[in-house]
Protein backbone atom coordinates (compact mmCIF):
# COMPACT_ATOMS: atom_id res chain seq x y z
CA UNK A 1 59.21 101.38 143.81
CA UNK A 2 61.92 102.30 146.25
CA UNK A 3 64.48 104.84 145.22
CA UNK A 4 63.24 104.15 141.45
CA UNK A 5 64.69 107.22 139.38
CA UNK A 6 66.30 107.93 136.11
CA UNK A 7 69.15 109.09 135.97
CA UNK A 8 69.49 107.17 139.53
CA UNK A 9 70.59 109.14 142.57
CA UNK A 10 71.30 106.51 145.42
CA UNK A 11 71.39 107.10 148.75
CA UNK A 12 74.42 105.40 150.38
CA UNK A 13 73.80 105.73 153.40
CA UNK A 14 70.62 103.01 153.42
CA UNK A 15 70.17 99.85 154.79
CA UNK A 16 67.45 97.19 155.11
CA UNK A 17 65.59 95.99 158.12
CA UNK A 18 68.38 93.69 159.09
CA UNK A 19 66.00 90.62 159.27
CA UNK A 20 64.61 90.99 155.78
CA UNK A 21 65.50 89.09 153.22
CA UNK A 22 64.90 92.13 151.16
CA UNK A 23 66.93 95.14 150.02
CA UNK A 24 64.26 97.11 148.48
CA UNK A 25 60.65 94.83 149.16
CA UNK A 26 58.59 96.13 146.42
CA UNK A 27 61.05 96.15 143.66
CA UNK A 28 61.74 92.54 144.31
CA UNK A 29 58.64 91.07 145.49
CA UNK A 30 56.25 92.91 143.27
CA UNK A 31 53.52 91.48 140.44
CA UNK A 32 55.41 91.01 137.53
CA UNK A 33 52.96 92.79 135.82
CA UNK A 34 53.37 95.75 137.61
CA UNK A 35 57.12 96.23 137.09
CA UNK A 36 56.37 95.86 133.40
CA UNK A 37 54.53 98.50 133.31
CA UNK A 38 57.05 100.21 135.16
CA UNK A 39 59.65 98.98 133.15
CA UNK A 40 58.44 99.73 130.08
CA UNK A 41 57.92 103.43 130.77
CA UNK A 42 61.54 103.26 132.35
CA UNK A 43 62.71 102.16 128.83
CA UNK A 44 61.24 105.14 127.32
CA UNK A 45 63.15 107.62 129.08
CA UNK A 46 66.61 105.62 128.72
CA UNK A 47 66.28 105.42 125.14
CA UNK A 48 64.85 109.33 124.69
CA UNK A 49 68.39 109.81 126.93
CA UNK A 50 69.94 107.75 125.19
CA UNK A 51 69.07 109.14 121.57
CA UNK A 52 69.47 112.84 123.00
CA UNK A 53 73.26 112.32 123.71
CA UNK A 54 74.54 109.19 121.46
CA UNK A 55 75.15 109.81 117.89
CA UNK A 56 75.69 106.20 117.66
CA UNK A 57 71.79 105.26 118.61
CA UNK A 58 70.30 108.48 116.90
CA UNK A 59 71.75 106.91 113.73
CA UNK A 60 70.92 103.12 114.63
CA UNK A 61 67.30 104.05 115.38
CA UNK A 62 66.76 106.67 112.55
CA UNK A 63 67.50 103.79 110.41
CA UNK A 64 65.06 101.50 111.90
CA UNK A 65 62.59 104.20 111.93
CA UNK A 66 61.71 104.01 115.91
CA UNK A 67 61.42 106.37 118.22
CA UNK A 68 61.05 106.13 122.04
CA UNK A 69 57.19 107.20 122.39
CA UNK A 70 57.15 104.07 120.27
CA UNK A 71 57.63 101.86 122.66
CA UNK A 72 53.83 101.13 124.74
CA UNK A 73 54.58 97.40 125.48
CA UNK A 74 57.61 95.03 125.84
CA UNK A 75 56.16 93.21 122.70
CA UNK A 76 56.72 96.84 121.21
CA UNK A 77 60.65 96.84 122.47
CA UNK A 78 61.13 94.07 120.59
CA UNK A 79 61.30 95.93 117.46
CA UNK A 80 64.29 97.94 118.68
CA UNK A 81 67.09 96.41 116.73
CA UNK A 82 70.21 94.58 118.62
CA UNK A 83 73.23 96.06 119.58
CA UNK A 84 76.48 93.85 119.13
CA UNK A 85 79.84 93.53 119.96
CA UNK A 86 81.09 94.06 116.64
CA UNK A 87 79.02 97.43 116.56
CA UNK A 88 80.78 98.77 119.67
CA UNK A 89 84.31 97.87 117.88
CA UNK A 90 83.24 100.17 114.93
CA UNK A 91 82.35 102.84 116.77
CA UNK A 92 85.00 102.74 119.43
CA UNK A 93 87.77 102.44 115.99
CA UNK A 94 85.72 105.25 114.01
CA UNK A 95 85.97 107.62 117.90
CA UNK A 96 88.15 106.81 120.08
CA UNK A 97 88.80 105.84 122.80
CA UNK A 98 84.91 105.53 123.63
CA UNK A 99 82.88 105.42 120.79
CA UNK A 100 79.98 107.66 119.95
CA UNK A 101 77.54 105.63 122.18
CA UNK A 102 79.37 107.80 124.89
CA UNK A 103 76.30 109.60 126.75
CA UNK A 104 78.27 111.28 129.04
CA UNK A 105 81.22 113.89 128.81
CA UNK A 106 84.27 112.16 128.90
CA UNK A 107 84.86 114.65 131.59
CA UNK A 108 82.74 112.46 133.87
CA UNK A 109 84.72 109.24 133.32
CA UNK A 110 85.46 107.66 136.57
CA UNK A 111 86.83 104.44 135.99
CA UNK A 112 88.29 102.51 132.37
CA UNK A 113 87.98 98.98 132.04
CA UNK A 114 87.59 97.12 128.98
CA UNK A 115 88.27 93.56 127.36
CA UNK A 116 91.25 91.48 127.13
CA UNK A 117 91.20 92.39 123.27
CA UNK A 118 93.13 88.72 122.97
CA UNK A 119 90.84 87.86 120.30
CA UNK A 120 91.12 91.76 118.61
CA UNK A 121 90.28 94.96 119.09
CA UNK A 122 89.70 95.61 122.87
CA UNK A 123 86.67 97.34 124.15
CA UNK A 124 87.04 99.78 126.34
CA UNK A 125 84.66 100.64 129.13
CA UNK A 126 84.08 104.49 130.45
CA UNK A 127 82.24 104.34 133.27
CA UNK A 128 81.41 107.33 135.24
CA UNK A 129 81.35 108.51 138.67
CA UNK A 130 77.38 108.19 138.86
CA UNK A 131 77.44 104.49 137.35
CA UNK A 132 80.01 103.31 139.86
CA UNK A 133 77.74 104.33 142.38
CA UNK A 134 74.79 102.93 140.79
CA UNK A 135 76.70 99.75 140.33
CA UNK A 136 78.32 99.69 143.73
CA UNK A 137 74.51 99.41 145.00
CA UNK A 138 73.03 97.16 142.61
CA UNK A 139 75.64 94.66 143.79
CA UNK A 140 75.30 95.36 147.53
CA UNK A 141 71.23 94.86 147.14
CA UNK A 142 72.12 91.42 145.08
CA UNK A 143 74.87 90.73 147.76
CA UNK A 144 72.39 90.56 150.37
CA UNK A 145 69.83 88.86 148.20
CA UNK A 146 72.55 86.25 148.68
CA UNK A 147 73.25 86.32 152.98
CA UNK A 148 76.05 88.41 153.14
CA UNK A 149 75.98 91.41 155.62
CA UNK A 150 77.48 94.46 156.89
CA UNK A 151 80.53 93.11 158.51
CA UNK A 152 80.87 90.37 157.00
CA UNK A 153 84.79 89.41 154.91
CA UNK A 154 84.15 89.09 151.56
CA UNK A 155 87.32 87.44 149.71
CA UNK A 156 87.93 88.54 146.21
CA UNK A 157 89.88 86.04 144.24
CA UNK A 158 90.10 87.16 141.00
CA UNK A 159 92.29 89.14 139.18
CA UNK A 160 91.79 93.23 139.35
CA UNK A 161 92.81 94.60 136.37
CA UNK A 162 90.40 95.25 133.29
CA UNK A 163 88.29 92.79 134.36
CA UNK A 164 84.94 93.77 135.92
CA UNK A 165 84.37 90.66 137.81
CA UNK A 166 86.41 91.51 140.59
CA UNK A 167 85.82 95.26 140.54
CA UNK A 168 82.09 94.92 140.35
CA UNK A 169 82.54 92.34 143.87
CA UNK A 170 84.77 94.79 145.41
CA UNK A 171 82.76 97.59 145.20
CA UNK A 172 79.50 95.50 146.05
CA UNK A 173 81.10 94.00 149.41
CA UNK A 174 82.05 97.71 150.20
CA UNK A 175 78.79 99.32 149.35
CA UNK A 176 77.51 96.65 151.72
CA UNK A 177 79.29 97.51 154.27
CA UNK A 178 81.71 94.65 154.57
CA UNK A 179 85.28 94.27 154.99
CA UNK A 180 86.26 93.77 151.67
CA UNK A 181 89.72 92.19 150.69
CA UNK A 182 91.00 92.27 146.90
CA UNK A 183 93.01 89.71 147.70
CA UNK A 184 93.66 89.26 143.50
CA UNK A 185 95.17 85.81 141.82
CA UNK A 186 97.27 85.28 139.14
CA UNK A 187 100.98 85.82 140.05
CA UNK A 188 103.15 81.91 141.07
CA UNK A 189 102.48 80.95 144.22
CA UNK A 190 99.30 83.07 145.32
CA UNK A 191 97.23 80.17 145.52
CA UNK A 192 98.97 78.68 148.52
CA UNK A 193 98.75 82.37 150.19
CA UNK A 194 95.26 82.53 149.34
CA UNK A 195 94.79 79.33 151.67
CA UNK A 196 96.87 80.87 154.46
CA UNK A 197 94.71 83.90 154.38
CA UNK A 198 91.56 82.28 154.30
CA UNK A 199 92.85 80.52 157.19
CA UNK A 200 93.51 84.13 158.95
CA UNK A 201 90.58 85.87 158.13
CA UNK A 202 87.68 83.34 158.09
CA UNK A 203 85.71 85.40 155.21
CA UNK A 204 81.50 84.91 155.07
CA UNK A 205 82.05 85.43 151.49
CA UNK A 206 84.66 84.14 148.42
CA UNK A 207 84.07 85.49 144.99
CA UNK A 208 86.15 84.06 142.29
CA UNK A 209 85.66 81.31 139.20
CA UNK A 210 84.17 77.81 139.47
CA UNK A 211 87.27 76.35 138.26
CA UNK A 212 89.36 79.08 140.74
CA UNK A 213 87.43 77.67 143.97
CA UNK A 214 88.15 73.75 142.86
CA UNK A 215 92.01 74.69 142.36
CA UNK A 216 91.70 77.07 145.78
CA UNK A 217 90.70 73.56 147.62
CA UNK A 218 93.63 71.64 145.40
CA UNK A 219 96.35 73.50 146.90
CA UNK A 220 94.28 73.82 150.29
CA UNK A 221 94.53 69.95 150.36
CA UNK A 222 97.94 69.83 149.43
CA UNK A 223 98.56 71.97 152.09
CA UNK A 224 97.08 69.91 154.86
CA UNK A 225 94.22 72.05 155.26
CA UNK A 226 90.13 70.81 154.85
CA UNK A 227 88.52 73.78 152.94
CA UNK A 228 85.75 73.87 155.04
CA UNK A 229 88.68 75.26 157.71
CA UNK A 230 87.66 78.98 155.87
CA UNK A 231 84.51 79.22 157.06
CA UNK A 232 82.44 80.14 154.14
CA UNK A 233 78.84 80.62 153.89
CA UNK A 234 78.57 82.03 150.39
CA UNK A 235 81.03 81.36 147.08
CA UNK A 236 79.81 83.63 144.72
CA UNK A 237 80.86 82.93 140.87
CA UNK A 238 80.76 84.67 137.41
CA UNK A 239 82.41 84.15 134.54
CA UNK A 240 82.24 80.90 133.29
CA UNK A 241 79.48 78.08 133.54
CA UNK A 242 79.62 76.00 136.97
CA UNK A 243 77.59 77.53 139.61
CA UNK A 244 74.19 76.55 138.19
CA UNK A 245 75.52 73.03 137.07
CA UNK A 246 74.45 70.60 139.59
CA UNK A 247 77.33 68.32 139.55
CA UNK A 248 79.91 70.88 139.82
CA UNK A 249 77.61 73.23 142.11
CA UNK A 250 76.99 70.28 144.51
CA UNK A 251 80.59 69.55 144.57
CA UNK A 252 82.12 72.80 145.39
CA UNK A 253 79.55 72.64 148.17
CA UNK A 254 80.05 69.69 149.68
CA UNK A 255 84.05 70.68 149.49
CA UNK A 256 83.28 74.29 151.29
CA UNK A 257 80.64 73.52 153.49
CA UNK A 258 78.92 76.80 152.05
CA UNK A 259 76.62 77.92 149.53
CA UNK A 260 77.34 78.49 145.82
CA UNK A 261 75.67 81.59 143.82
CA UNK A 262 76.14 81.78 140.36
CA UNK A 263 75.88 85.07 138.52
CA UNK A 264 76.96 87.26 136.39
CA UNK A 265 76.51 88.29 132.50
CA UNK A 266 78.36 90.65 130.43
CA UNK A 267 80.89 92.86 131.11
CA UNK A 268 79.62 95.77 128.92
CA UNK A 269 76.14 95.03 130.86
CA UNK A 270 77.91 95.83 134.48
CA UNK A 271 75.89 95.69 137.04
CA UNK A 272 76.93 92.32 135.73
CA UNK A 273 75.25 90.53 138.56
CA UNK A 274 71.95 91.54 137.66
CA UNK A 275 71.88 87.88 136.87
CA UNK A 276 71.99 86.00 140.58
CA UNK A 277 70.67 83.50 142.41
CA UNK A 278 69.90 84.43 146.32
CA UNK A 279 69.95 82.28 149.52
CA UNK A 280 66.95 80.10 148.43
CA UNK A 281 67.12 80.08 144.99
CA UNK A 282 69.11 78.55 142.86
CA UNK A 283 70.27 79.42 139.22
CA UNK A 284 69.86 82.95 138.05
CA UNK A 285 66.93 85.07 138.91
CA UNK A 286 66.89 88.00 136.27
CA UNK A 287 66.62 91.69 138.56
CA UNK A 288 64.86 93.22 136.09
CA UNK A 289 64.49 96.52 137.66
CA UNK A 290 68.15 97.20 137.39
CA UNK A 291 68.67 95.10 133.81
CA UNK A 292 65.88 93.99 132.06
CA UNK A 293 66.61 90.60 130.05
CA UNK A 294 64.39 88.89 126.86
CA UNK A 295 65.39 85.84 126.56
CA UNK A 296 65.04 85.69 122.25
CA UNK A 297 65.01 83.78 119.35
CA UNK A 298 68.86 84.03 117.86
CA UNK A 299 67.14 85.01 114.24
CA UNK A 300 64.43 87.15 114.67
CA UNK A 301 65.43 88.62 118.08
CA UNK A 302 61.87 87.99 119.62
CA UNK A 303 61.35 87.19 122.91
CA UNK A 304 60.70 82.85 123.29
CA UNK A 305 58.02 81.98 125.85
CA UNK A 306 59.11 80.97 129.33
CA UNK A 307 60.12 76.90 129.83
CA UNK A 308 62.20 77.66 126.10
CA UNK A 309 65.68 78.53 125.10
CA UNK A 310 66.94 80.97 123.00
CA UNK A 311 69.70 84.18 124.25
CA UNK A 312 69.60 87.05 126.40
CA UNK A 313 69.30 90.35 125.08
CA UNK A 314 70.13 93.17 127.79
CA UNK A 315 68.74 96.82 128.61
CA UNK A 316 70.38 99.00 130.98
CA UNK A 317 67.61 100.88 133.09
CA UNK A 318 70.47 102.78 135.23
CA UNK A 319 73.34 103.17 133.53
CA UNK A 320 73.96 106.94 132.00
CA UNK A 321 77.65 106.55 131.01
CA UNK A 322 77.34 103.75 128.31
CA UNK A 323 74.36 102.51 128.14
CA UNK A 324 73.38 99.21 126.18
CA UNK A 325 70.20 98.79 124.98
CA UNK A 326 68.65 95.92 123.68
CA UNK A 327 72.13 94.42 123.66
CA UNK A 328 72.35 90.86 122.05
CA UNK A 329 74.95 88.35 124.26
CA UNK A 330 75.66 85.46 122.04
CA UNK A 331 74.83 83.05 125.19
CA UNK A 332 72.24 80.44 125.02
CA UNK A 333 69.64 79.83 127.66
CA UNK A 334 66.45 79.24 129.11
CA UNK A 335 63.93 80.52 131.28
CA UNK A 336 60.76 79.61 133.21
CA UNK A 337 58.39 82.21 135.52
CA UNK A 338 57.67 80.57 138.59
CA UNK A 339 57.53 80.92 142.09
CA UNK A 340 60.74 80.97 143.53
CA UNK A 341 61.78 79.62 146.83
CA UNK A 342 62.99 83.29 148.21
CA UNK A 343 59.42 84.95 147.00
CA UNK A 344 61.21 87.16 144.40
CA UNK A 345 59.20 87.25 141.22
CA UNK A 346 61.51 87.36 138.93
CA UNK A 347 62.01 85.47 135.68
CA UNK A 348 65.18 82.57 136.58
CA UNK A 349 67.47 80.98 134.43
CA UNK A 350 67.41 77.21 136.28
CA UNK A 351 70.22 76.12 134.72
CA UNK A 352 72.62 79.29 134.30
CA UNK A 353 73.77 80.79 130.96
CA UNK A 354 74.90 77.39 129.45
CA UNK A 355 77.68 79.58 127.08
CA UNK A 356 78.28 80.86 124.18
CA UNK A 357 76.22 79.84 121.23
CA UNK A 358 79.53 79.56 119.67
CA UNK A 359 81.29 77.28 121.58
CA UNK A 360 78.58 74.36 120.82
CA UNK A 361 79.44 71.60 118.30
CA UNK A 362 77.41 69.20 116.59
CA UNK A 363 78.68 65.98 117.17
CA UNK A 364 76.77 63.34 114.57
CA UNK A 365 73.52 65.86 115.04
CA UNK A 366 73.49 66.08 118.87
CA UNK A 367 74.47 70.16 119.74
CA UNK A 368 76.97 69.28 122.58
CA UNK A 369 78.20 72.57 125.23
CA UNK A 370 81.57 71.96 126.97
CA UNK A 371 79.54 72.81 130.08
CA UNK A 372 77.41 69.69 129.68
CA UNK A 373 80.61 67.38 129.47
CA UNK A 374 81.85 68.90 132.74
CA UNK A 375 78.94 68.30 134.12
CA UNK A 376 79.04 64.59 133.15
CA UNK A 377 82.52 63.99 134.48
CA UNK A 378 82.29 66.48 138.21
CA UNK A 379 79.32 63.80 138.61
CA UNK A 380 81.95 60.84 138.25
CA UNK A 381 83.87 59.64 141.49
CA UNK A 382 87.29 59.27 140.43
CA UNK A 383 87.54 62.47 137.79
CA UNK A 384 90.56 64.07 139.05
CA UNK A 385 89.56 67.63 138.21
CA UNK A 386 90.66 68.72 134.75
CA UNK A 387 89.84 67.87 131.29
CA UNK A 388 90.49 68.73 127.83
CA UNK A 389 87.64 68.28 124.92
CA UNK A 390 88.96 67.43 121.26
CA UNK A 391 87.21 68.00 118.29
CA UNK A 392 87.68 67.44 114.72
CA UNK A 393 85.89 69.31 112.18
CA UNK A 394 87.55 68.97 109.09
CA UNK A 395 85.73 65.02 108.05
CA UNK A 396 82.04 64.87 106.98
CA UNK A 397 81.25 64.80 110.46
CA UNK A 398 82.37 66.34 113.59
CA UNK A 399 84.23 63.38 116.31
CA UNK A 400 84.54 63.90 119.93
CA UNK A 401 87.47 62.72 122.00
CA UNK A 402 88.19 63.63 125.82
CA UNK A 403 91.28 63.39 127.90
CA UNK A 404 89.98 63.51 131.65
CA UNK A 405 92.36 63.14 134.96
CA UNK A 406 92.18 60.52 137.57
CA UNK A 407 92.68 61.07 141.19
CA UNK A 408 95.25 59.45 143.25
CA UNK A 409 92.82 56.82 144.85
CA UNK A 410 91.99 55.93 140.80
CA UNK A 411 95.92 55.75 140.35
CA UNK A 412 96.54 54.02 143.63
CA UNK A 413 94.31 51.16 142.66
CA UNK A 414 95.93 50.57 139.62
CA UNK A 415 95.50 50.35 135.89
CA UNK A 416 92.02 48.62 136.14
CA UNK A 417 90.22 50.84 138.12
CA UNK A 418 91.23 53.45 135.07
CA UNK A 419 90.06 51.52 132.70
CA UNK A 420 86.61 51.05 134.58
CA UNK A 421 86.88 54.68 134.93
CA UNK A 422 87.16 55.73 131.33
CA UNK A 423 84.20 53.19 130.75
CA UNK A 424 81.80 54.64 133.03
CA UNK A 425 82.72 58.18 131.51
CA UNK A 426 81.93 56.68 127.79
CA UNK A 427 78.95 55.18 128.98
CA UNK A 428 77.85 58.00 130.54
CA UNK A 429 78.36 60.62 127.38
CA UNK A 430 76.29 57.95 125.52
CA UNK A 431 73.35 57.75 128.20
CA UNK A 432 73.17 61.56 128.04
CA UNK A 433 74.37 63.20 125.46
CA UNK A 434 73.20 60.95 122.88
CA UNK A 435 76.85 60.95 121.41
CA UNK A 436 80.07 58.51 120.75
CA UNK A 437 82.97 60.10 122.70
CA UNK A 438 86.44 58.26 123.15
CA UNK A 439 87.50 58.88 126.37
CA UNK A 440 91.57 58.71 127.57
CA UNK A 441 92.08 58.73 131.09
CA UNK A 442 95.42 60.26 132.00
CA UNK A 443 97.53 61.08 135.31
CA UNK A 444 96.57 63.49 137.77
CA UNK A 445 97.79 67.10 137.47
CA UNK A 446 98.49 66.57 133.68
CA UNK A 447 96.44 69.83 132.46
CA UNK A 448 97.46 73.44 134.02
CA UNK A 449 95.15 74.37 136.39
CA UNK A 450 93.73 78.11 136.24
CA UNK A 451 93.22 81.11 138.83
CA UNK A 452 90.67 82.39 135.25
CA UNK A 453 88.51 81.32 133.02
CA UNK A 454 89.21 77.39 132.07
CA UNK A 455 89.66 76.90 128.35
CA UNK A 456 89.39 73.12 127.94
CA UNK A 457 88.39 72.74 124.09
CA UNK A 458 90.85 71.99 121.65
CA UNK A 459 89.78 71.59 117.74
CA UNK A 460 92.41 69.18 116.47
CA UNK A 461 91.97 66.48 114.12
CA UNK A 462 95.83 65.53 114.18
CA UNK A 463 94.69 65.07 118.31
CA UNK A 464 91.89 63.14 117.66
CA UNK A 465 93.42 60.77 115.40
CA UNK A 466 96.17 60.26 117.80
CA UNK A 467 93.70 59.17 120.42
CA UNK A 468 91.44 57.27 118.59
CA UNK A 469 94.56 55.14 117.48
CA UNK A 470 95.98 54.57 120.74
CA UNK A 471 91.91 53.40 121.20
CA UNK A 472 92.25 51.16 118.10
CA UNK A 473 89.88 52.98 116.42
């Protein structure tokens, strides 16, 4: 395969045949069977590297009793126990700042990134000089998997801090060869600049959140301008659900005029978009040549067959500085091997990473993801945009409540029309969810909108009860 070496040593200065839809042909458009093969001697030498300079995975694996030359088959990988989150906590507190699954000097460290650390200890991310580079070209080959091109704009509306999102696009869109512009988001008022520079600039390319572009086209409207004004051909989106979710993914493009991408994974798994759709294909193809992905059983950590779900456990095959291996995400998915539309034969997630396995709740039996509901309401003419999702869990059984927004042609037609509206969205829960959800309709622009990540669920029986009285419940 082309420029397939470990540790990786990329050669910056190469492009494709400008009419292929290809960065590197074989890697991509290979038997599967063959890059197995490949792959599995590939994991072989990360984990030998990986045990030669990690106290942390000597330990984890001299406890499991495996060794690298172990590992003939994927079926055999799957004996490699999980890495998780919590793990890279502990080892970060027991040796800081990196932990001891450091396999580089900290000499080497290029960059530091890490987690908010809003929910406790952050995690922080050393990535060195030789990783940027490797991930800088794992997102420019992705990048043009998706239609963007040397000179192209690429807008970057996100926020550039610890984040990786918007670093990993960045340094993609330059890699590329574009003219890249960090434009950021998060301070008052940058919103309404955004839409003035998109207006300037005319980028090929926006990178932000799902919820980001619908706000970006908000304040565009307000504004007096028609979104499709930018000129986009390609929104690309990470972390949160959206871009896989037909509703919201068939919105955004109908707003923009362009194409959506979703992508993106982990932040400890950067190259995070080794999870991306292309031009022709839609949901996630899995690039397993830079990442390889099992899709696995949450229990026993074994991979499910395709056309089932289960979550993704990751492998770096180029990373050197902190390499995860066998790293288990907490998401929930599924995936199917087929042919896909842009000959890549890869496995694809159709639908996305759906979220965290977390974030589902059982309402009266039925599992139930937030993404679903938003699904169900971007599909409703009327919704105004935002939501909130109330749960109680403290009776026998969990109850489901949702406050959604109108828009102003719901409001101008007057308190009937919002009461049809709240109907349909009840009726429509029922037909596919399977569940009983009381729905309150409320005014536009009630809920903060986000330039992030939108948190819309809110466990609160005091809430709930409020709203199911006001429903005479």
């Amino acid at each position: 395969m082309e420029e397939w070496n470990f540790p990786p040593n990329y050669n910056n200065d190469y492009f494709p045949d400008p009419n292929s839809p290809y960065w590197f042909r074989d890697r991509e458009t290979m038997a599967p069977e063959k890059r197995d093969e490949l792959i599995v001697a590939r994991i072989r030498e990360v984990m030998a590297y990986a045990y030669d300079h990690s106290p942390f995975y000597q330990r984890k694996w001299d406890e499991a009793g495996i060794k690298a030359s172990d590992i003939r088959s994927l079926a055999d990988f799957e004996a490699v126990p999980v890495v998780t989150k919590q793990e890279l906590r502990d080892s970060q507190a027991k040796n800081p700042p990196f932990g001891d699954y450091l396999c580089c000097p900290e000499s080497d460290i290029h960059h530091i990134h890490g987690t908010s650390g809003t929910t406790g200890r952050p995690t922080a991310f050393g990535i060195s000089r030789r990783d940027w580079d490797t991930i800088a070209n794992n997102h420019a080959r992705i990048m043009w998997g998706m239609g963007l091109r040397p000179g192209d704009t690429v807008f970057v509306a996100a926020i550039l801090s610890l984040y990786m999102g918007s670093w990993g696009a960045l340094i993609g869109a330059e890699r590329l060869g574009c003219k890249a512009f960090p434009f950021g988001a998060g301070a008052p008022g940058m919103t309404a600049r955004a839409v003035t520079w998109l207006g300037m600039m005319k980028p090929a390319g926006l990178y932000s959140t799902p919820s980001y572009a619908l706000r970006l086209a908000e304040v565009a409207r307000e504004e007096g301008v028609n979104p499709r004004e930018f000129g986009i051909k390609v929104l690309f989106f990470s972390g949160e659900p959206g871009g896989s979710i037909p509703s919201i993914r068939d919105k955004i493009q109908d707003i923009y005029g362009a194409k959506v991408v979703d992508c993106g994974t982990m932040a400890e798994l950067t190259p995070w978009m080794h999870a991306s759709g292309s031009a022709d294909t839609e949901g996630m193809l899995l690039w397993q040549d830079i990442v390889y992905t099992e899709v696995a059983d949450p229990n026993t950590h074994r991979r499910v067959p395709y056309g089932e779900q289960g979550t993704p456990i990751y492998t770096h095959l180029e990373r050197t500085s902190q390499p995860m291996i066998r790293m288990i995400s907490g998401d929930l998915t599924h995936w199917v091997m087929e042919d896909n539309p842009c000959g890549r034969t890869y496995p694809r997630l159709p639908k996305g990473i759906y979220g965290r396995i977390d974030d589902m709740f059982q309402i009266r039996g039925e599992n139930v993801y937030p993404s679903a509901i938003a699904e169900i309401l971007e599909g409703l003419a009327g919704y105004g945009g935002e939501h909130r999702i109330i749960i109680s869990r403290s009776g026998s059984m969990d109850e489901l409540a949702v406050q959604a927004e109108f828009d102003q042609k719901v409001a101008d037609k007057g308190p009937d029309a919002v009461r049809e509206l709240g109907e349909r969205a009840e009726a429509e829960f029922s037909r596919v969810l399977g569940v009983r959800a009381r729905v309150e309709m409320v005014e536009p622009d009630t809920f903060p909108r986000t330039d992030f990540k939108a948190q819309r669920v809110v466990d609160d029986r005091d809430l709930y009860q409020s709203l199911h009285q006001k429903r005479g419940g």
